[in-house]
C-alpha atoms as a PDB file:
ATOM      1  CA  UNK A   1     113.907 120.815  65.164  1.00  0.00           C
ATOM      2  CA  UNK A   2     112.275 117.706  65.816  1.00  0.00           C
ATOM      3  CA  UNK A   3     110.512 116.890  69.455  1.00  0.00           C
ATOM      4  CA  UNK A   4     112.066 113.135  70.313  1.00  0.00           C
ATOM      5  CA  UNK A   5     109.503 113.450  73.566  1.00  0.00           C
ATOM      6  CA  UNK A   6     106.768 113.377  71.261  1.00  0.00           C
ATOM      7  CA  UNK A   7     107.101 110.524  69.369  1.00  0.00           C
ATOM      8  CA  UNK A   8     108.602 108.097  72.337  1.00  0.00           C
ATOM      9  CA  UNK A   9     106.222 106.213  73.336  1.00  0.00           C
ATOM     10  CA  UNK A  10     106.294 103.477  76.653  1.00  0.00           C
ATOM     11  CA  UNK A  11     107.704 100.757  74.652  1.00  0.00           C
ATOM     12  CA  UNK A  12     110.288 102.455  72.763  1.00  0.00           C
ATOM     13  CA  UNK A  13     111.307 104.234  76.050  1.00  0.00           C
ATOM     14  CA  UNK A  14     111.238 100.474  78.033  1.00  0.00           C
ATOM     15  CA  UNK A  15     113.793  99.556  74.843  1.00  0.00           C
ATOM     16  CA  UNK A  16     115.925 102.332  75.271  1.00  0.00           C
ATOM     17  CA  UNK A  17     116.201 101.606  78.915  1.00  0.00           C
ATOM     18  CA  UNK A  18     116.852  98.172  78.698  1.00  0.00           C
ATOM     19  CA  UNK A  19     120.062  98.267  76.227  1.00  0.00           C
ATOM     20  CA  UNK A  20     121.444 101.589  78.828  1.00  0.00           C
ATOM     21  CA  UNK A  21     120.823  98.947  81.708  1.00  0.00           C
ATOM     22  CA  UNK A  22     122.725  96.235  79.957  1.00  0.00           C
ATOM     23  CA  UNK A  23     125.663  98.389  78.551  1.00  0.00           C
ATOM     24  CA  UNK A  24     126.115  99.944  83.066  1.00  0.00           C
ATOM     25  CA  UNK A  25     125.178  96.229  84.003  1.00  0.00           C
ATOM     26  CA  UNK A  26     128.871  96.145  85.221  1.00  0.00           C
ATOM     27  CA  UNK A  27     129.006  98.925  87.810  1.00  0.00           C
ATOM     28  CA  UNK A  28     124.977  97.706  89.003  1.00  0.00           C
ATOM     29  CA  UNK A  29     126.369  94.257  89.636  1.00  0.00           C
ATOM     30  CA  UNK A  30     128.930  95.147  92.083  1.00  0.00           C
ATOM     31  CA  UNK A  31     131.977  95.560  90.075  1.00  0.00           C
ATOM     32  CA  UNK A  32     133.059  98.730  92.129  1.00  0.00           C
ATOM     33  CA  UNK A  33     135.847  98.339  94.119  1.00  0.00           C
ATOM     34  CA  UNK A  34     133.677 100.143  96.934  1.00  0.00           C
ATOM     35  CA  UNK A  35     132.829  98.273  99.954  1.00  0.00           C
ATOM     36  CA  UNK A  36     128.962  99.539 100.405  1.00  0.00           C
ATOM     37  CA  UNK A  37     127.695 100.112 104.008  1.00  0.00           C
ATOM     38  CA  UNK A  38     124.443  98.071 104.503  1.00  0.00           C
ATOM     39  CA  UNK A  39     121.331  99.790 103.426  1.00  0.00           C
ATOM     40  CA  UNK A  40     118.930 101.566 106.068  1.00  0.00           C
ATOM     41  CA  UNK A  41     116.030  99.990 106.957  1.00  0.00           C
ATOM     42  CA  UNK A  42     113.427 100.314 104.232  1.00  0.00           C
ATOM     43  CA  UNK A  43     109.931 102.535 105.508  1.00  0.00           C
ATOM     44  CA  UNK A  44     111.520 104.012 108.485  1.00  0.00           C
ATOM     45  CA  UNK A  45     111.769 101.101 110.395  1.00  0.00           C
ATOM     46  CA  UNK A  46     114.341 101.038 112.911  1.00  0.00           C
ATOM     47  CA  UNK A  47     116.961  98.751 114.560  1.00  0.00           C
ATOM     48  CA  UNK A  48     116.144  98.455 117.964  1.00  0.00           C
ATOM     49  CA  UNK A  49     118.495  95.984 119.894  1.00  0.00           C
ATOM     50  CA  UNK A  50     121.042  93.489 118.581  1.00  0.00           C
ATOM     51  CA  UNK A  51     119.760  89.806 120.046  1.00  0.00           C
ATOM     52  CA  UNK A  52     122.631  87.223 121.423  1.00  0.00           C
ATOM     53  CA  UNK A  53     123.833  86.805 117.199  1.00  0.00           C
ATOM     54  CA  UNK A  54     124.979  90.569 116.995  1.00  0.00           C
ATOM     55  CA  UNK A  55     122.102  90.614 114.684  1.00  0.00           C
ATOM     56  CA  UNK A  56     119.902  93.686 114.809  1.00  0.00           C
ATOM     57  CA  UNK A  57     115.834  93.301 115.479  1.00  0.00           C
ATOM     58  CA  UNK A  58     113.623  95.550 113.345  1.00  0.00           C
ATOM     59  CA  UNK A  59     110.970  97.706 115.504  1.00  0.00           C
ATOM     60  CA  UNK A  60     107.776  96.416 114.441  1.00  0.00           C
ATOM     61  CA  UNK A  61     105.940  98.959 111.705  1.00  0.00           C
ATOM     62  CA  UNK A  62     102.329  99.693 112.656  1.00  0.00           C
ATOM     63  CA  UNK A  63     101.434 101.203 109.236  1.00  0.00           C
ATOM     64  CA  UNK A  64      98.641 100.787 106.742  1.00  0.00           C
ATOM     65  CA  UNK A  65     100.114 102.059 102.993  1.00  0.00           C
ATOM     66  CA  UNK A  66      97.235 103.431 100.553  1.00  0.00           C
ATOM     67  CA  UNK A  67      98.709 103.158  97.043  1.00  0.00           C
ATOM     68  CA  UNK A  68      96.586 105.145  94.126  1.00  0.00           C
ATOM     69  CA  UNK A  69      98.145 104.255  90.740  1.00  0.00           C
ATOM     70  CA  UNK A  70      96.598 106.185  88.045  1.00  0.00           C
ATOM     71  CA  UNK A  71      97.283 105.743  84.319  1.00  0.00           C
ATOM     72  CA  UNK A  72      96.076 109.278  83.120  1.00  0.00           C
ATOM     73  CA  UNK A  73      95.012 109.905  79.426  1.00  0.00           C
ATOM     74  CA  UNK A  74      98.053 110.078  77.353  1.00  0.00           C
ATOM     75  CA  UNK A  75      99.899 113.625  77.457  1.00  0.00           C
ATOM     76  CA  UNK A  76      97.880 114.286  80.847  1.00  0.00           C
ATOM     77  CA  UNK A  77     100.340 112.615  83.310  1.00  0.00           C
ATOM     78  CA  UNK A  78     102.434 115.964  84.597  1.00  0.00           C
ATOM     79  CA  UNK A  79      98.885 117.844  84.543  1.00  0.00           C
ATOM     80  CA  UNK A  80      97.369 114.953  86.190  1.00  0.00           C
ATOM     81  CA  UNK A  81      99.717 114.805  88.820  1.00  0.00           C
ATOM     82  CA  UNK A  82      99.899 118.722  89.658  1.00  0.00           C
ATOM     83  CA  UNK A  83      96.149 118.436  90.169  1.00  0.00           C
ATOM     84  CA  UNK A  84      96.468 115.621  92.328  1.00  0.00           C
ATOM     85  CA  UNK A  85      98.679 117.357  94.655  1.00  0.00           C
ATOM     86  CA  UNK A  86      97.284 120.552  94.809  1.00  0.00           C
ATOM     87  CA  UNK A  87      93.617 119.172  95.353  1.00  0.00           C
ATOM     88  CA  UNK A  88      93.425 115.782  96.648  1.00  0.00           C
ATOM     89  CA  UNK A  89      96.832 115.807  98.766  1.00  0.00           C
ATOM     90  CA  UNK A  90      95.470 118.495 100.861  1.00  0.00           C
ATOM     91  CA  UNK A  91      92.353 116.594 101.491  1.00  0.00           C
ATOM     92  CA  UNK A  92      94.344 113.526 102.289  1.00  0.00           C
ATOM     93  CA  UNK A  93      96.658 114.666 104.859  1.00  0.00           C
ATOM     94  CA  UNK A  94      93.456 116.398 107.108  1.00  0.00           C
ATOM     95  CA  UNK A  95      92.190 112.909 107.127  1.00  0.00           C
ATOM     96  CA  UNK A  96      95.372 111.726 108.203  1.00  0.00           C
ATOM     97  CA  UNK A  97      97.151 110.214 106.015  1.00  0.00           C
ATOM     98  CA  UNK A  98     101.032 111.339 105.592  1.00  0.00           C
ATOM     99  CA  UNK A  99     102.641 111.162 101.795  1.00  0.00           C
ATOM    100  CA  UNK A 100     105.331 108.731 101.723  1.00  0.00           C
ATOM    101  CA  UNK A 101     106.210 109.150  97.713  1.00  0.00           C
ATOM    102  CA  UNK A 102     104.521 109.841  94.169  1.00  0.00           C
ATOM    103  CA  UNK A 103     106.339 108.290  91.008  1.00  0.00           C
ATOM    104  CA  UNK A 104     106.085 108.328  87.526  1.00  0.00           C
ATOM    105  CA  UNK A 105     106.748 105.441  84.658  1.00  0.00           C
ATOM    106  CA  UNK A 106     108.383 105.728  82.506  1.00  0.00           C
ATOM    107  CA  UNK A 107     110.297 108.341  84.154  1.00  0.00           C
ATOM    108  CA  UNK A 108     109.312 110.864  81.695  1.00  0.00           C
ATOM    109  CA  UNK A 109     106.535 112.489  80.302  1.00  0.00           C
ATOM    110  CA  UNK A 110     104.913 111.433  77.600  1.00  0.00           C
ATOM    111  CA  UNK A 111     103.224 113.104  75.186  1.00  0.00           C
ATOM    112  CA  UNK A 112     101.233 110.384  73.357  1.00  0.00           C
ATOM    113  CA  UNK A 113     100.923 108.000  75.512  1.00  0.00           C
ATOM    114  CA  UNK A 114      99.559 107.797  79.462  1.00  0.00           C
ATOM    115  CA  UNK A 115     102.101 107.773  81.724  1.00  0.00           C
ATOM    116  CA  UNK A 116     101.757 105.370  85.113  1.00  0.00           C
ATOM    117  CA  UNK A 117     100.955 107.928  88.205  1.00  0.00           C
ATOM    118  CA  UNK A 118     101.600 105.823  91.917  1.00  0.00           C
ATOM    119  CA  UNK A 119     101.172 107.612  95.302  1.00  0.00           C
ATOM    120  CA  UNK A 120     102.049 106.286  98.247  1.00  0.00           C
ATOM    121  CA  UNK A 121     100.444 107.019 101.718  1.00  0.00           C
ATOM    122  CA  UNK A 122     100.447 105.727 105.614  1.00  0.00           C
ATOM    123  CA  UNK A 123      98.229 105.581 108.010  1.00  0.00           C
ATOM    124  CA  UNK A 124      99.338 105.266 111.331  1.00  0.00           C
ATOM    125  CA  UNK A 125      96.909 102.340 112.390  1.00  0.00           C
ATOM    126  CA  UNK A 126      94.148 100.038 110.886  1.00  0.00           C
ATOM    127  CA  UNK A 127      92.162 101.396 113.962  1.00  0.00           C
ATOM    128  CA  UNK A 128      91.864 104.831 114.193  1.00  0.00           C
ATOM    129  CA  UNK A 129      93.824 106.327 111.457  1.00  0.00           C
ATOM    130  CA  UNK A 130      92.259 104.185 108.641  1.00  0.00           C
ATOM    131  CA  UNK A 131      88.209 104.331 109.686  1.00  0.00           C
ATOM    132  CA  UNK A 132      88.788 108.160 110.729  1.00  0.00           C
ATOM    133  CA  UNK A 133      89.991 108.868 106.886  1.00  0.00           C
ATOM    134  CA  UNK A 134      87.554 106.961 105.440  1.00  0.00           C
ATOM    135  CA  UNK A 135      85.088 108.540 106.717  1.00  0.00           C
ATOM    136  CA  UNK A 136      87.076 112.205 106.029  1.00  0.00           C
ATOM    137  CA  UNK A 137      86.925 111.556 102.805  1.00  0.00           C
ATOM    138  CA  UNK A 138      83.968 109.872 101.553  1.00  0.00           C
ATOM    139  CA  UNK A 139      81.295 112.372 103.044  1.00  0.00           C
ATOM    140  CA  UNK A 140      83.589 115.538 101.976  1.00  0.00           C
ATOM    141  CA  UNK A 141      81.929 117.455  98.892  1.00  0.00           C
ATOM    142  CA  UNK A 142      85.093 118.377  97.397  1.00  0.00           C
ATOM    143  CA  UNK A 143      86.132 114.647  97.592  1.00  0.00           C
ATOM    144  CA  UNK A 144      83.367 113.205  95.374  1.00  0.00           C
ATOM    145  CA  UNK A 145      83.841 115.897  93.160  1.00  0.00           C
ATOM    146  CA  UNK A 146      87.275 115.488  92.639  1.00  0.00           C
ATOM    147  CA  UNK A 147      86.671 111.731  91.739  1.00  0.00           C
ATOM    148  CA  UNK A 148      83.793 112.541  89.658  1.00  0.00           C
ATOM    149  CA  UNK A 149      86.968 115.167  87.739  1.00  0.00           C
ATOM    150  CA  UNK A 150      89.482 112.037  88.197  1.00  0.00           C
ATOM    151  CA  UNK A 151      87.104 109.221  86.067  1.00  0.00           C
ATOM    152  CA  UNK A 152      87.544 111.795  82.964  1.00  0.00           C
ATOM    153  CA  UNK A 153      91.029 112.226  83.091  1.00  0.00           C
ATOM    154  CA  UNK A 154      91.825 108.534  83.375  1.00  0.00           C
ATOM    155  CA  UNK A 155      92.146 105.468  81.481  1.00  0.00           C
ATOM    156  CA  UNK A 156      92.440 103.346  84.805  1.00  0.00           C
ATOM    157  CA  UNK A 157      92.555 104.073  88.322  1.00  0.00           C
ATOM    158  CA  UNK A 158      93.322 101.781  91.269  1.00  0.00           C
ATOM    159  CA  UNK A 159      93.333 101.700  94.861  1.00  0.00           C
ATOM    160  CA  UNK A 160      95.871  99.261  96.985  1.00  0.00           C
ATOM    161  CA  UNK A 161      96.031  98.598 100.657  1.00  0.00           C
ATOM    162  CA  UNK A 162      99.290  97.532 102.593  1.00  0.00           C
ATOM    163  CA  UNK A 163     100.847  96.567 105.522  1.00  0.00           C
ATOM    164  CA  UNK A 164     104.356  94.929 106.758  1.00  0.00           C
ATOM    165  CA  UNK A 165     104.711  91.282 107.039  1.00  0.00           C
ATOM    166  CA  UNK A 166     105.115  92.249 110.625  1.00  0.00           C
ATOM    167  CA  UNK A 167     102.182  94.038 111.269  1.00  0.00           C
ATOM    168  CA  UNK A 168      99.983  91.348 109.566  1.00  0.00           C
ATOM    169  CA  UNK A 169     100.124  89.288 112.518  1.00  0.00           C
ATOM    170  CA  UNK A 170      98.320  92.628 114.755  1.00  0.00           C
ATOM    171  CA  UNK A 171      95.981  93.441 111.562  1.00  0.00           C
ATOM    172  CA  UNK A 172      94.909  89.226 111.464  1.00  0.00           C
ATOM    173  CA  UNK A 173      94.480  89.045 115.120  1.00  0.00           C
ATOM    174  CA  UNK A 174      90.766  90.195 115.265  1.00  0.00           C
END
């Protein structure tokens, strides 16, 4: 029996995807006779109040997102991102910072090739939040030596910081 996982690599499986998204195209583009409801508010924002219009306001998000996106060595992703959680997220969250999501590209595992590893996180402020985990982190033993671990298991490693439009105004007001 041959292992198809094991000789799919990120191309082929980008390939593969793209002619299954082109033969469900129909039902993606709206062809369902379906009315949908409108979507919830993306990052747990809220509708507060509806202004004069009858159009809803969004609360105002006061969060800083850390994205890590990893690329781990090929055939290391699943292992990669078992460690990840059972070390580092523990370390994360008692400096604060809450797990919004981890996902994987392609969504499978790959055996020789590196699969793309991204993990979201909030903060609740730029103030507090952010300084206090920066500081819970950096001087923590078991933190450097879980990035000294990390560098050998990846072929890149990256480290994003974001906000809401709305909250840019708050972060730029200094």
């Amino acid at each position: 029996m041959i292992d198809m996982r094991s000789d799919i690599s990120r191309r082929a499986f980008m390939a593969v995807g793209a002619a299954a998204g082109v033969a469900s195209l129909g039902a993606m583009a709206g062809c369902s006779q379906q009315t949908a409801s409108p979507p919830e508010p993306a990052n747990g924002a809220q509708a507060t109040e509806e202004d004069e219009g009858g159009q809803a306001e969004m609360a105002q998000e006061e969060k800083l997102y850390v994205v890590d996106t990893f690329m781990p060595k090929p055939g290391d992703g699943k292992s990669f991102l078992d460690d990840y959680m059972k070390t580092y997220r523990p370390m994360a969250e008692d400096a604060g910072m809450v797990l919004v999501s981890s996902t994987v590209a392609p969504p499978m595992w790959l055996d020789n090739d590196s699969n793309t590893v991204q993990v979201v996180w909030a903060l609740d402020d730029i103030a507090v939040a952010c300084w206090a985990m920066s500081s819970a982190t950096r001087y923590n033993p078991a933190y450097v030596e879980w990035c000294a671990a990390v560098r050998k298991r990846v072929v890149s490693r990256d480290r994003s910081y974001f906000a809401s439009e709305e909250y840019m105004e708050v972060l730029n007001n200094v």
